[in-house]
Protein backbone atom coordinates (compact mmCIF):
# COMPACT_ATOMS: atom_id res chain seq x y z
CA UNK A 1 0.00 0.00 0.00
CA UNK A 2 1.29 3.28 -0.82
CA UNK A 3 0.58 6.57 1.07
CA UNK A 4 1.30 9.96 0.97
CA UNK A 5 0.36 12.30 4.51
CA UNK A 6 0.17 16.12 4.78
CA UNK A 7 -0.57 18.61 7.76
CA UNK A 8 -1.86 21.17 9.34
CA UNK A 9 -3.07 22.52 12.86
CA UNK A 10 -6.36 23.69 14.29
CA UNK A 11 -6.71 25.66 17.17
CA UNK A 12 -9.91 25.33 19.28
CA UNK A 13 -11.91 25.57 22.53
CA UNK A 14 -14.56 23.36 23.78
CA UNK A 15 -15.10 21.53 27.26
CA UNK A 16 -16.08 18.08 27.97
CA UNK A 17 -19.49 16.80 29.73
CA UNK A 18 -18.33 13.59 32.55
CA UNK A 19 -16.26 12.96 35.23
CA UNK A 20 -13.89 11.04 33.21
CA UNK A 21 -12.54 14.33 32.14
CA UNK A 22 -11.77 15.90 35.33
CA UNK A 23 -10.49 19.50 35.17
CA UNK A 24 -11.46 19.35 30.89
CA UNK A 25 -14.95 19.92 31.96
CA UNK A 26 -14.18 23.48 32.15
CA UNK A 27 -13.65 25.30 29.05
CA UNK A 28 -10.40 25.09 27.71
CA UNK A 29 -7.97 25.50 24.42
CA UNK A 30 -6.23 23.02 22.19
CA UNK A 31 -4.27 23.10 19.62
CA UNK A 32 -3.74 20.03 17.33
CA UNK A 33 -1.01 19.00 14.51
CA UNK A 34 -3.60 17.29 11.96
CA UNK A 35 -2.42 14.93 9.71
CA UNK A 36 -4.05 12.97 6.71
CA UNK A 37 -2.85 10.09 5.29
CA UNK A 38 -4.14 8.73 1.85
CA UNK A 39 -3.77 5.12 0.90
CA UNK A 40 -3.74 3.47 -2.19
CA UNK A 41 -2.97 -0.11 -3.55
CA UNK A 42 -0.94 1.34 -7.08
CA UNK A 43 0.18 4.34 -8.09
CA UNK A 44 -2.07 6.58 -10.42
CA UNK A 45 -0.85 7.23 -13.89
CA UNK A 46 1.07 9.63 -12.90
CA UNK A 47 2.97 7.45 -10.49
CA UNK A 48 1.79 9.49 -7.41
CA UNK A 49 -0.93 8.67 -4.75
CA UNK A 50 -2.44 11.67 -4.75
CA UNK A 51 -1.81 15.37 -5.87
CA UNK A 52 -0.02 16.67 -2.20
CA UNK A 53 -0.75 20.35 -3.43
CA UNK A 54 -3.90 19.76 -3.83
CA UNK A 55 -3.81 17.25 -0.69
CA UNK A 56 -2.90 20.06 1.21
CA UNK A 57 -5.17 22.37 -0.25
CA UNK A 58 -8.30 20.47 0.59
CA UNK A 59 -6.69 19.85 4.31
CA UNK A 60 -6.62 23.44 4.89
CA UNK A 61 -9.69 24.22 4.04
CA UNK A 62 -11.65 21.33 5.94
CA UNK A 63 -9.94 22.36 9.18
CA UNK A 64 -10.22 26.32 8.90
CA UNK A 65 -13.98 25.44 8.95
CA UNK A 66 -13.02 24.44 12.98
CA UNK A 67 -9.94 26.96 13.41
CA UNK A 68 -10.60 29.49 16.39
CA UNK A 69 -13.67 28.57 17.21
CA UNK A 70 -15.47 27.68 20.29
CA UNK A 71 -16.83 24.33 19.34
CA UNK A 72 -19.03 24.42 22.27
CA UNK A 73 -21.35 27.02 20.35
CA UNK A 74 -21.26 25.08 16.66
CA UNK A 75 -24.62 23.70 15.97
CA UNK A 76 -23.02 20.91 14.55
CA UNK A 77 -21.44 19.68 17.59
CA UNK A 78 -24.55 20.57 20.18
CA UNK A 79 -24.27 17.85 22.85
CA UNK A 80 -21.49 16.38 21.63
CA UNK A 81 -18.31 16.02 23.80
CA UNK A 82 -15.41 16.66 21.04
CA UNK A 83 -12.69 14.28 22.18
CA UNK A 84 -9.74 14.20 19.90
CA UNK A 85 -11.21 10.83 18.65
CA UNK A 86 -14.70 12.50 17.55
CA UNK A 87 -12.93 15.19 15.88
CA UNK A 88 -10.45 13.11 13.79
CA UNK A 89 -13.34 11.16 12.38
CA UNK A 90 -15.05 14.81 11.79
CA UNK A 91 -12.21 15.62 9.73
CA UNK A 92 -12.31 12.26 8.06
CA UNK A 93 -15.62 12.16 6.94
CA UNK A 94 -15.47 16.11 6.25
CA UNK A 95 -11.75 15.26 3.80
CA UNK A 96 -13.74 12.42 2.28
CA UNK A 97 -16.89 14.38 1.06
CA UNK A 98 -14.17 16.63 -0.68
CA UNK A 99 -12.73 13.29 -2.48
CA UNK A 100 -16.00 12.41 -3.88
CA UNK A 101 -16.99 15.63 -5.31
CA UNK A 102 -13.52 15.79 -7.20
CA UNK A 103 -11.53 18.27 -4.93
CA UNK A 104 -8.37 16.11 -5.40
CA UNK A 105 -8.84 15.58 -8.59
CA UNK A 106 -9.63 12.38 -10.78
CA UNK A 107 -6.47 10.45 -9.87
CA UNK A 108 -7.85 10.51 -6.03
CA UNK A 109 -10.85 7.88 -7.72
CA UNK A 110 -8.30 5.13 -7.10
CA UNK A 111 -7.74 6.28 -3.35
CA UNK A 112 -8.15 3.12 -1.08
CA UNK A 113 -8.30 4.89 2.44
CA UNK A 114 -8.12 7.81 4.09
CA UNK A 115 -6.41 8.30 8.06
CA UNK A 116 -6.54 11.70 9.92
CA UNK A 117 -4.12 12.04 13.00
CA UNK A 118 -4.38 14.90 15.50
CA UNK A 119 -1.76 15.02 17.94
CA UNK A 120 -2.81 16.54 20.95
CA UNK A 121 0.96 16.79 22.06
CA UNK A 122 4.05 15.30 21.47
CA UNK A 123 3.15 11.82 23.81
CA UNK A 124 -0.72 11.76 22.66
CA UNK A 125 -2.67 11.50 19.68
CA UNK A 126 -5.68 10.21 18.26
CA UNK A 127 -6.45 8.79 14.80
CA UNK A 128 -9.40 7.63 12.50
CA UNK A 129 -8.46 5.60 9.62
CA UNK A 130 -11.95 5.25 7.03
CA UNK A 131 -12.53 3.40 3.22
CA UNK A 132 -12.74 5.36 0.58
């Protein structure tokens, strides 16, 4: 399987509903590395997984829809406690909309999988790894 990742970072605040998250129950800031990873079983025509420009392009955009903002008050997370684990699969599902409209292009049709990382810090991160 070949793969090629790219990154970014998000900045957000939110707080967390449960004991399980102690002192993250109050309203706090995080900042995350994001990466995705796209998979695919051969190389396009091209002999390249994907189009990283346009890889990184697409990244950018899907997390600027979360940068600096309060997820707490985003309709789309109402109720929702946004663990690092929720959001990765957010960002997942959010990249691969992007695929299937054409955003990456028509080489990205072969695309096996797609895997978002955030790393909460430098000992902890998160992923969600999703077909395409």
């Amino acid at each position: 399987m070949f793969s090629i990742t790219v990154r970014d970072h998000i900045m957000i605040a939110h707080s967390f509903r449960g004991d399980v998250f102690g002192p993250a129950q109050r309203l706090h800031g995080a900042t995350f590395l994001v990466d995705a990873t796209f998979r695919r079983e051969q190389l396009d025509d091209d002999n390249i997984v994907v189009d990283i420009g346009l890889a990184t392009q697409e990244l950018g955009a899907v997390v600027a829809e979360l940068n600096y903002r309060n997820l707490d008050n985003e309709p789309d997370f109402a109720g929702i406690n946004t663990s690092t684990e929720f959001l990765a699969k957010v960002i997942a599902d959010r990249l691969a909309e992007r695929i299937e409209k054409g955003a990456l292009g028509e080489g990205a049709k072969g695309l096996a999988g797609l895997t978002v990382t955030l790393h909460e810090s430098h000992v902890a991160w998160a992923s969600y790894e999703r077909a395409l």
